[in-house]
C-alpha atoms as a PDB file:
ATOM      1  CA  UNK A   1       0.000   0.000   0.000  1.00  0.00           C
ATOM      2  CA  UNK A   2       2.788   2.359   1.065  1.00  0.00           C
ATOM      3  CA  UNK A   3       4.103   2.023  -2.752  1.00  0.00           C
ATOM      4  CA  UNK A   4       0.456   2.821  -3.822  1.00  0.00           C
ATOM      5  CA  UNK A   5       0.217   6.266  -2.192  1.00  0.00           C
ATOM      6  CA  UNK A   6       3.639   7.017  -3.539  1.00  0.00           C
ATOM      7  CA  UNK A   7       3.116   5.760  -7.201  1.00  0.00           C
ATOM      8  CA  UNK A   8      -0.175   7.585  -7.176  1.00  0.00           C
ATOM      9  CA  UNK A   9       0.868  11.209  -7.359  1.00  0.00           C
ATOM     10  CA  UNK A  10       4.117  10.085  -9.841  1.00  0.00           C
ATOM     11  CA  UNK A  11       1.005   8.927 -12.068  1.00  0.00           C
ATOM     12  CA  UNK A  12      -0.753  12.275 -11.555  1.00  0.00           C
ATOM     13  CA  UNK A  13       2.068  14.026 -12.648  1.00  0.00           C
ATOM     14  CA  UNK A  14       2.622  11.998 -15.662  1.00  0.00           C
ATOM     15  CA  UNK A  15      -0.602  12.529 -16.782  1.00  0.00           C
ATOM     16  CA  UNK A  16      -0.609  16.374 -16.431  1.00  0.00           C
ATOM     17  CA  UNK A  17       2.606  15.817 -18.166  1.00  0.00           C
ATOM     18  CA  UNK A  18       1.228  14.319 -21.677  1.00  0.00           C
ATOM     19  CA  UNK A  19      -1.943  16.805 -21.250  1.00  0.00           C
ATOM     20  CA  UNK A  20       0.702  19.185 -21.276  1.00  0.00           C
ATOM     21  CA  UNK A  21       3.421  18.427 -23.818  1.00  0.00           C
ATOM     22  CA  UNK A  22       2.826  20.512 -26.678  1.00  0.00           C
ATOM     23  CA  UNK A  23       2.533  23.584 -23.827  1.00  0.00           C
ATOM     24  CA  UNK A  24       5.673  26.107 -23.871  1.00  0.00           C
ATOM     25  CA  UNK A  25       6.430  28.384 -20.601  1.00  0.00           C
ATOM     26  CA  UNK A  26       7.548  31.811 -21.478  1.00  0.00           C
ATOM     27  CA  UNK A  27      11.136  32.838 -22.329  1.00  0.00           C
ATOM     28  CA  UNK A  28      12.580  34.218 -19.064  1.00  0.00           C
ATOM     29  CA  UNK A  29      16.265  35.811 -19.198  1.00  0.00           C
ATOM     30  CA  UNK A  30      18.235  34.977 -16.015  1.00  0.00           C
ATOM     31  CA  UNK A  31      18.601  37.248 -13.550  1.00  0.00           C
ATOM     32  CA  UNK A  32      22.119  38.960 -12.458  1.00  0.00           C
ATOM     33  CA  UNK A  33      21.030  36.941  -9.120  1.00  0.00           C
ATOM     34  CA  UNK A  34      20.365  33.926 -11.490  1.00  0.00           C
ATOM     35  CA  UNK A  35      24.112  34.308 -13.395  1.00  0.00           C
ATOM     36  CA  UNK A  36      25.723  35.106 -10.037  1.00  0.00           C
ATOM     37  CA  UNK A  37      24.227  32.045  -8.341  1.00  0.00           C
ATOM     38  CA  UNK A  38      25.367  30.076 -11.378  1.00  0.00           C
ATOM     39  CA  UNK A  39      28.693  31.118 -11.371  1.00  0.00           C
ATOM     40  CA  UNK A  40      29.357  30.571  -8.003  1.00  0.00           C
ATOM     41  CA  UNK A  41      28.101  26.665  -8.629  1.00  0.00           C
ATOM     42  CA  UNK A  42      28.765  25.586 -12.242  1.00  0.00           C
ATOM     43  CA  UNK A  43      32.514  25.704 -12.322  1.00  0.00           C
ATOM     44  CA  UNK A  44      31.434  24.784 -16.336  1.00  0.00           C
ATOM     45  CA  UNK A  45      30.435  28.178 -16.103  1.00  0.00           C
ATOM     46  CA  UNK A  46      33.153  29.472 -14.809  1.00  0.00           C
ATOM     47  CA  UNK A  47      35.466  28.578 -16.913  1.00  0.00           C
ATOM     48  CA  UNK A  48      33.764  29.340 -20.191  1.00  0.00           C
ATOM     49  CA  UNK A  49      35.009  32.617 -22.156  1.00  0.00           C
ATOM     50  CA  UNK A  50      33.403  35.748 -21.548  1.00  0.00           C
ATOM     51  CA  UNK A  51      31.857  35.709 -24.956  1.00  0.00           C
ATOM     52  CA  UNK A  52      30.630  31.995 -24.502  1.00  0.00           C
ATOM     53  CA  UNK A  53      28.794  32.887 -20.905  1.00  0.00           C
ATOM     54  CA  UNK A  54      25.856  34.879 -22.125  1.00  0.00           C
ATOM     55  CA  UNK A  55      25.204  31.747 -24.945  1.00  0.00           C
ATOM     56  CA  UNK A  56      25.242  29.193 -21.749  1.00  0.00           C
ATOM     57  CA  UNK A  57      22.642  31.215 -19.785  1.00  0.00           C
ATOM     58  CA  UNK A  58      20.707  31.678 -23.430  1.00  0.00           C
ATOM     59  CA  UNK A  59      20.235  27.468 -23.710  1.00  0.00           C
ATOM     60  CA  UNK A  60      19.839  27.552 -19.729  1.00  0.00           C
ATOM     61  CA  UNK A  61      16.814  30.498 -20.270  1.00  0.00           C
ATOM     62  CA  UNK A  62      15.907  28.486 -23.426  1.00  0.00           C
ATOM     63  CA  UNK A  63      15.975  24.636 -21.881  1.00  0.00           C
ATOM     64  CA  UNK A  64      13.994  26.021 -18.573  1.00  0.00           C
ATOM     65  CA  UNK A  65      11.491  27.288 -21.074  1.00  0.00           C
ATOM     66  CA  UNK A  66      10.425  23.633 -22.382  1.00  0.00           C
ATOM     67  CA  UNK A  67      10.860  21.613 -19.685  1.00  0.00           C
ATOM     68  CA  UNK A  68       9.131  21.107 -16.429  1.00  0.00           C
ATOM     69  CA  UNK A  69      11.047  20.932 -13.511  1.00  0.00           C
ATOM     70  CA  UNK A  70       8.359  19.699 -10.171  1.00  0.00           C
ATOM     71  CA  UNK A  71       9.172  18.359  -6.531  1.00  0.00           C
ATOM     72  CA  UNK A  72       7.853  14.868  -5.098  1.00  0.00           C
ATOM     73  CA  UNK A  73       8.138  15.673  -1.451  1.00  0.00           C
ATOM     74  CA  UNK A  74      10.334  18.907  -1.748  1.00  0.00           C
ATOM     75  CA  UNK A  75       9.963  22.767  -2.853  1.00  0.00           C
ATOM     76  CA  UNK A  76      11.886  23.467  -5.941  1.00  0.00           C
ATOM     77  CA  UNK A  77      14.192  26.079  -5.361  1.00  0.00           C
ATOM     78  CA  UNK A  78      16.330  28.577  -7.978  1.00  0.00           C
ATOM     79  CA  UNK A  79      19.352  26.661  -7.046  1.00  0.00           C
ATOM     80  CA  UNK A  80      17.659  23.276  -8.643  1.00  0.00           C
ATOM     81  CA  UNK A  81      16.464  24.997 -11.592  1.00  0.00           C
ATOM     82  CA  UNK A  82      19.683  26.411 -12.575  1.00  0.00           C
ATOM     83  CA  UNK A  83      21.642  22.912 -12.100  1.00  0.00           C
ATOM     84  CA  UNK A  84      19.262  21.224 -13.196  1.00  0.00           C
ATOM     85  CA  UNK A  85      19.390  22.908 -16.669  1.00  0.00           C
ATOM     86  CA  UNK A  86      23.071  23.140 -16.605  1.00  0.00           C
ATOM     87  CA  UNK A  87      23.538  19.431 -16.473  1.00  0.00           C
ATOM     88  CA  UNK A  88      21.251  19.645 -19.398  1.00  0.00           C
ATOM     89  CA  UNK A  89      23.155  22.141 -21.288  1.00  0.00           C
ATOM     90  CA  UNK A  90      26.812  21.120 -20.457  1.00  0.00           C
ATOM     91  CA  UNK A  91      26.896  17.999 -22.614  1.00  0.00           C
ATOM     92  CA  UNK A  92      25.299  19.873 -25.653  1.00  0.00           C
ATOM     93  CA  UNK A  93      26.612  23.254 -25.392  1.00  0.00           C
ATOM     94  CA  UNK A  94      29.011  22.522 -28.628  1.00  0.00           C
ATOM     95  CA  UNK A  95      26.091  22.305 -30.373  1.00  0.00           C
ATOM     96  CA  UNK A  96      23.699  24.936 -32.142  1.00  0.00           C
ATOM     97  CA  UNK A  97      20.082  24.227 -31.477  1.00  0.00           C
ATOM     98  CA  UNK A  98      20.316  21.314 -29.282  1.00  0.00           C
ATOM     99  CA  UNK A  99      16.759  20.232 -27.985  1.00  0.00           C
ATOM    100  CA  UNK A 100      15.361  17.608 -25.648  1.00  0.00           C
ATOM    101  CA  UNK A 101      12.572  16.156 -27.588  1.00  0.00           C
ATOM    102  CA  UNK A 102      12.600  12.863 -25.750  1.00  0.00           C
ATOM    103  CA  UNK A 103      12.036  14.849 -22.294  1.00  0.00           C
ATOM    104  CA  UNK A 104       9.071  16.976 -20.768  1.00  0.00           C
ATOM    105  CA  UNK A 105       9.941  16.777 -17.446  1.00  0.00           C
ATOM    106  CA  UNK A 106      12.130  16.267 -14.407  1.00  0.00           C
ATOM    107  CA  UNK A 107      10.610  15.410 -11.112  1.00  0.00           C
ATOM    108  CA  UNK A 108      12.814  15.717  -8.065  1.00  0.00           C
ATOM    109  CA  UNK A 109      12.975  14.081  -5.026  1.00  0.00           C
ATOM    110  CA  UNK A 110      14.387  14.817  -2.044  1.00  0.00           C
ATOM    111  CA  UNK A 111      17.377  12.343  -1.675  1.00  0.00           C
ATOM    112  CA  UNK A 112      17.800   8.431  -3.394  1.00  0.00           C
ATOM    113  CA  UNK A 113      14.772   6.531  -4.489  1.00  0.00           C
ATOM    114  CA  UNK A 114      14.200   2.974  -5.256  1.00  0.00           C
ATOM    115  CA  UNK A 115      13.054   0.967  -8.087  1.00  0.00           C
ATOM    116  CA  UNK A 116       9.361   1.803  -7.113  1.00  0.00           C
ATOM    117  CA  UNK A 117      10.239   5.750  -6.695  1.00  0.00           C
ATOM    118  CA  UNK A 118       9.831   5.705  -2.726  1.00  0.00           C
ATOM    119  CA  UNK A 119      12.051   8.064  -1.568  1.00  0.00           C
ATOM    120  CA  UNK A 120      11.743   6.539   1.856  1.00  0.00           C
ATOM    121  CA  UNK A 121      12.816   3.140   3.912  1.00  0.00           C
ATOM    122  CA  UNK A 122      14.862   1.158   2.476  1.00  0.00           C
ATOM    123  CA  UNK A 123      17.083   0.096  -0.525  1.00  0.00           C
ATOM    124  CA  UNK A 124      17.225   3.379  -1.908  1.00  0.00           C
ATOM    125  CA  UNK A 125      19.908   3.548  -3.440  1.00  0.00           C
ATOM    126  CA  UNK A 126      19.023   5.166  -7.011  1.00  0.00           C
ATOM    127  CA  UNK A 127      20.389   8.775  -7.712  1.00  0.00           C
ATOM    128  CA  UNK A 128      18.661   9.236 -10.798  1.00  0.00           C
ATOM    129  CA  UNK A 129      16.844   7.704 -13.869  1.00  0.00           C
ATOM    130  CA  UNK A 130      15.699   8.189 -16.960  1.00  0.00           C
ATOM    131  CA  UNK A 131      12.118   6.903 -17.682  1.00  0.00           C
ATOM    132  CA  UNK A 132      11.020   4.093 -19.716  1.00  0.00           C
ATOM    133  CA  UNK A 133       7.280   2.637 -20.220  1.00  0.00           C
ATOM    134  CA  UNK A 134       4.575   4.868 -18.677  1.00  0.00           C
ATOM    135  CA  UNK A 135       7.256   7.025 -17.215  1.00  0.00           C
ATOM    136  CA  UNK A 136       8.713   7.645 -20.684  1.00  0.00           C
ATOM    137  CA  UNK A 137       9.578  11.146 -21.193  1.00  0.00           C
ATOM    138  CA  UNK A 138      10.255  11.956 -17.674  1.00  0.00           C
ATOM    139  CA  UNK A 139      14.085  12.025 -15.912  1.00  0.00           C
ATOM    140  CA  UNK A 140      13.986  11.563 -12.188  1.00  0.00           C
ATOM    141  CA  UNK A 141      16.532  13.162 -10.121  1.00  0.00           C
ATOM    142  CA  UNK A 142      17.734  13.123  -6.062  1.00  0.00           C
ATOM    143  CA  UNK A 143      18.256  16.767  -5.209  1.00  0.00           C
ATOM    144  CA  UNK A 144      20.883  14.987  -2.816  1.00  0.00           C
ATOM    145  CA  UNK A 145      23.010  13.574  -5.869  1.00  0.00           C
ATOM    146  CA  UNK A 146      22.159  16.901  -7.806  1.00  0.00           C
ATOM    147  CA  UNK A 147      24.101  19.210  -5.688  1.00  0.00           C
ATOM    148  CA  UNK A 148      26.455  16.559  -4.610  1.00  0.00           C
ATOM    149  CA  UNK A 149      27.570  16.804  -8.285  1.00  0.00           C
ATOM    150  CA  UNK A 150      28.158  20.129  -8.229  1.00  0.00           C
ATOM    151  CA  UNK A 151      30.084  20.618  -5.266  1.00  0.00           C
ATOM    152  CA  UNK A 152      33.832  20.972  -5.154  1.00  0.00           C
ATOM    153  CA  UNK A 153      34.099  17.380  -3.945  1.00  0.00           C
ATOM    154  CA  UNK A 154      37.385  16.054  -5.691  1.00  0.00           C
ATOM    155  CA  UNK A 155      35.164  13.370  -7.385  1.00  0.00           C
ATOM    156  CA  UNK A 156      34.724  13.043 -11.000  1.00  0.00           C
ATOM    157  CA  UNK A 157      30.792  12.497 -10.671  1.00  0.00           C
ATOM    158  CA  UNK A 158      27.915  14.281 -11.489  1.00  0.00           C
ATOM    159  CA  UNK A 159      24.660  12.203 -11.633  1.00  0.00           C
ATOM    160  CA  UNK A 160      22.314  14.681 -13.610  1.00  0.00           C
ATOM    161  CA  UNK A 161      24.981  15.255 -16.542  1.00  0.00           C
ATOM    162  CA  UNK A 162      25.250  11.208 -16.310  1.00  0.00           C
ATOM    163  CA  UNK A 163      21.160  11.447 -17.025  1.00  0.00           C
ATOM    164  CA  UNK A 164      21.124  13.659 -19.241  1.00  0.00           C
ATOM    165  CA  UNK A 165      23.581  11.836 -21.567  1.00  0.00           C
ATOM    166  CA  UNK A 166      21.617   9.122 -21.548  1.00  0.00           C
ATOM    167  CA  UNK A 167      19.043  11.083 -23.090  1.00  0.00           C
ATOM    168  CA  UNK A 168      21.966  11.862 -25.563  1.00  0.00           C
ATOM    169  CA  UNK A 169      22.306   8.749 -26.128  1.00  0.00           C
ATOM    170  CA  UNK A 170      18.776   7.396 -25.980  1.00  0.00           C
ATOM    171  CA  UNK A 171      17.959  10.265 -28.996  1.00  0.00           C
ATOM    172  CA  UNK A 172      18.749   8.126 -32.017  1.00  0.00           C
ATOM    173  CA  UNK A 173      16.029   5.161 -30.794  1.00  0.00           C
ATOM    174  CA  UNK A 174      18.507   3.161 -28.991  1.00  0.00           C
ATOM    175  CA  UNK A 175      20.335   3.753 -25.742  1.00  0.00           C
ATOM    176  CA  UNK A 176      23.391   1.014 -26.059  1.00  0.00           C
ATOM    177  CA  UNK A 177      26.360   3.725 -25.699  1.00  0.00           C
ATOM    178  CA  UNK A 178      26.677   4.283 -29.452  1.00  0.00           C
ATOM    179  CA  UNK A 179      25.523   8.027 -29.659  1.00  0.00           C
ATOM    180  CA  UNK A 180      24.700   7.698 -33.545  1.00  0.00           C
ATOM    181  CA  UNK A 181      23.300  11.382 -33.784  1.00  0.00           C
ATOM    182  CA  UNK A 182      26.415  12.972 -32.197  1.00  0.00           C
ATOM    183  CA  UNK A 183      29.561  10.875 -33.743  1.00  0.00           C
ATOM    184  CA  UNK A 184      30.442  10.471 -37.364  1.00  0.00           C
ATOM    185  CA  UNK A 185      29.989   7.133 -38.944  1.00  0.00           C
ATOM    186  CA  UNK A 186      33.708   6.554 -38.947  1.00  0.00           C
ATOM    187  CA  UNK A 187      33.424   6.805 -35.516  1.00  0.00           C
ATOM    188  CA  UNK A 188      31.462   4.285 -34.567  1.00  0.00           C
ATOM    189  CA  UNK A 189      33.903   1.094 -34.631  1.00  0.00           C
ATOM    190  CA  UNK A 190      36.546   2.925 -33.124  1.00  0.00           C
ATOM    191  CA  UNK A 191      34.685   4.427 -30.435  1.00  0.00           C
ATOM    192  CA  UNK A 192      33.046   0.408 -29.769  1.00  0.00           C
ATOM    193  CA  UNK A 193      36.649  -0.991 -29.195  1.00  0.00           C
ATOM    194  CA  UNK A 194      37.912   1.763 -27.237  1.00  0.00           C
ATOM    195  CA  UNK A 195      34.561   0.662 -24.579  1.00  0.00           C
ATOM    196  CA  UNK A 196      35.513  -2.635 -24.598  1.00  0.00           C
ATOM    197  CA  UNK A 197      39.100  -2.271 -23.984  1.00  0.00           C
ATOM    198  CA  UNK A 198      38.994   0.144 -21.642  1.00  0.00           C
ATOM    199  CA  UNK A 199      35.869  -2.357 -19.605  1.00  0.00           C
ATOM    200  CA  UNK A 200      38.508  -4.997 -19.578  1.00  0.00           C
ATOM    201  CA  UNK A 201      41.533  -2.690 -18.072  1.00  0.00           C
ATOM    202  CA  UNK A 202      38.355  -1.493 -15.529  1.00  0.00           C
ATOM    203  CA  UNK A 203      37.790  -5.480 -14.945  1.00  0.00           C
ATOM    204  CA  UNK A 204      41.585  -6.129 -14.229  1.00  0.00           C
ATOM    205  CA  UNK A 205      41.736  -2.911 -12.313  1.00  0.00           C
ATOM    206  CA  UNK A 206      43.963  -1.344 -14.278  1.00  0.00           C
ATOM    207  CA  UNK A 207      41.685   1.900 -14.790  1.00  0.00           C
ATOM    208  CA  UNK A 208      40.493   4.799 -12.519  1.00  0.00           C
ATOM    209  CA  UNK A 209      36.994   5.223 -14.090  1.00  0.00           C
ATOM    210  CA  UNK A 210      34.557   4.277 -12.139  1.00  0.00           C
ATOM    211  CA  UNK A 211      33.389  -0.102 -11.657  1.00  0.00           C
ATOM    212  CA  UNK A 212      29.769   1.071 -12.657  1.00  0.00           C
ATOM    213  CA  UNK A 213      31.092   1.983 -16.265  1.00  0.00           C
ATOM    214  CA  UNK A 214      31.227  -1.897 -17.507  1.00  0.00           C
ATOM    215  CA  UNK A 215      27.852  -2.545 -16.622  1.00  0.00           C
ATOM    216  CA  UNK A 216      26.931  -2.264 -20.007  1.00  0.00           C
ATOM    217  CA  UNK A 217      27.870   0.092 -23.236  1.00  0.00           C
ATOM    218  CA  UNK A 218      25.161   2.823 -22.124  1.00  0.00           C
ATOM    219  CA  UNK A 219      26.176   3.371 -18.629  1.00  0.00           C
ATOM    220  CA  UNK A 220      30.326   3.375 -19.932  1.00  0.00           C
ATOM    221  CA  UNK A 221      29.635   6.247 -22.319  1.00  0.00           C
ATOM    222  CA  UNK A 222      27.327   7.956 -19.190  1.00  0.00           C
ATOM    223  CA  UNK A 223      29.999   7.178 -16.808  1.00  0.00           C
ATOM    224  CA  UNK A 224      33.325   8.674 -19.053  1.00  0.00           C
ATOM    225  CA  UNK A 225      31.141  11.621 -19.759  1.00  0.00           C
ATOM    226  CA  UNK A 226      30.770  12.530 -16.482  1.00  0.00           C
ATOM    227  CA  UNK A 227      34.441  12.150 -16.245  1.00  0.00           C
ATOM    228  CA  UNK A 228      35.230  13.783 -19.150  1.00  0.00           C
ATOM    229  CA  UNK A 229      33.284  17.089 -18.223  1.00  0.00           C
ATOM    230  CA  UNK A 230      33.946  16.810 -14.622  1.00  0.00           C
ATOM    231  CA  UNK A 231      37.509  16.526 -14.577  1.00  0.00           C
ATOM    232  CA  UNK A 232      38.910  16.996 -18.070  1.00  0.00           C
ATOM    233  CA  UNK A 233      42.593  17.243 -17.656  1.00  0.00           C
ATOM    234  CA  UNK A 234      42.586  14.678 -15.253  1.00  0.00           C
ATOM    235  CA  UNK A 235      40.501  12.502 -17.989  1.00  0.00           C
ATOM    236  CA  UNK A 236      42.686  14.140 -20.695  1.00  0.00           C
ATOM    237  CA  UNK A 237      45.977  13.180 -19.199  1.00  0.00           C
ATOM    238  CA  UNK A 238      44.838   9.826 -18.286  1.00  0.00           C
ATOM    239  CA  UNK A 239      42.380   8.554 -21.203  1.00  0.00           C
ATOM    240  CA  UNK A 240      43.990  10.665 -24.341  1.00  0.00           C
ATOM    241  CA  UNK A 241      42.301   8.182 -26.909  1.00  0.00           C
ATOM    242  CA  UNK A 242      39.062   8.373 -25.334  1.00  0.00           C
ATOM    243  CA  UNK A 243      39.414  11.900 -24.457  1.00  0.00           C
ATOM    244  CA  UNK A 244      39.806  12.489 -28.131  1.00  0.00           C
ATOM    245  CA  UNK A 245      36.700  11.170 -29.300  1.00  0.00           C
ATOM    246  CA  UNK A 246      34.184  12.243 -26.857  1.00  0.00           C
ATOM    247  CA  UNK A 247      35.465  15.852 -27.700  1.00  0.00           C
ATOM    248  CA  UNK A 248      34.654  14.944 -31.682  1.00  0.00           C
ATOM    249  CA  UNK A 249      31.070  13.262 -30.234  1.00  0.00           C
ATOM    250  CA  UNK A 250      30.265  16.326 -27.839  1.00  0.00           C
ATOM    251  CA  UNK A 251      32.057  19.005 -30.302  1.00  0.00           C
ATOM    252  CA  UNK A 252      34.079  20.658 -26.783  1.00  0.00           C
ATOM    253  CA  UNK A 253      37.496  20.562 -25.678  1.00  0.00           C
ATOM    254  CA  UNK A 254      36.702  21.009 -21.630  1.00  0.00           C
ATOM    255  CA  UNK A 255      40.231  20.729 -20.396  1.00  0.00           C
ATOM    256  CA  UNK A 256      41.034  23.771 -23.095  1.00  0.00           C
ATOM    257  CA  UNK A 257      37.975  25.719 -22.844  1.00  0.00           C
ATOM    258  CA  UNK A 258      35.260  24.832 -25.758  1.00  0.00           C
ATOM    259  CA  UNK A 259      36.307  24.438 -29.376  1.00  0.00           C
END
């Protein structure tokens, strides 16, 4: 019963959701409290050019516009919003008109979840999640992992950019770690023998990226994407090859400023 009363208003949602898809919130410009709470947050941010900053807030204005961002058992706050949409925005911000056609919304909750989205008890140990069935269309986030992410932990994690490159991935029908509408055709074989090499040096534990990456071929290119944007000279220095071809897939050169 417990799961009942929690699925219930996850269903409610969804359905105000579909009602709702072909709906489009207003344009709203950020702030200067907006851009001054995102550069003290998004080191991304930061670190762009002062030319490239005003284009980032743009796609942030632009993505916040489409997409509905609601709480399951927690306020949404500014602070959300803003990473929320940045996590969005950081793996496509090499490209033009980038747009998240296989999303509508992102429901967060409060900390980890489990497979049955309770967010309390238990065996919760999920961070986040991309939906599949009748939660299609919707990405479910813990606010926990969110700002965890975006700390200045050491870490090379970042659980919504990890989401949100699923989506990536997910965008060309399949989500099997092959990002067909980003990479070149040339790319492809390449880019499939660099996962599997680099899963066996993970096995042996011979690598630094993280165990979860050889679950399968979609959580690899999640995981080394997280890595790659989180800590790029690190990644750079350590995974050249690989760092090479997620910067031709993602058209940016993090560790020196975009290309």
């Amino acid at each position: 019963m417990d799961g009942l009363f929690i699925l219930i208003p996850i269903l409610l949602l969804v359905v105000y959701f579909v009602l709702r898809k072909d709906s489009r919130h207003n344009y709203v410009s950020l702030s200067e409290g907006d851009k001054q709470l995102l550069f003290k947050t998004v080191s991304y941010y930061q670190q762009l050019e002062v030319d490239d900053k005003p284009r980032f807030e743009q796609k942030i204005s632009e993505f916040l516009s489409y997409i509905r961002i609601e709480g399951v058992g927690t306020e949404i706050t500014v602070l959300d919003k803003l990473l929320i949409a940045s996590s969005a925005i950081i793996p496509v911000f090499g490209f033009e008109n980038w747009r998240y056609n296989n999303l509508s919304s992102v429901i967060l909750y409060p900390d980890t979840f489990n497979t049955e989205f309770q967010y309390e008890g238990g065996e919760r140990r999920v961070m986040g999640m991309v939906g599949n069935g009748f939660m299609n269309g919707q990405m479910i986030l813990s606010r926990s992992a969110l700002l965890q992410g975006f700390s200045n932990s050491a870490d090379k994690e970042n659980t919504a950019i990890h989401e949100f490159v699923h989506l990536l991935d997910k965008s060309d029908g399949a989500t099997d770690g092959v990002p067909e509408n980003l990479m070149r055709h040339e790319y492809t074989l390449p880019w499939v023998k660099m996962i599997h090499e680099e899963i066996q040096r993970i096995e042996k534990g011979k690598s630094d990226i993280s165990p979860y990456a050889i679950t399968n071929e979609a959580e690899f290119f999640a995981v080394v994407s997280e890595y790659f944007f989180e800590k790029p000279e690190q990644f750079n220095a350590k995974h050249p090859e690989l760092y090479e071809i997620l910067s031709k897939i993602f058209l940016q050169d993090p560790a020196k400023k975009t290309l």
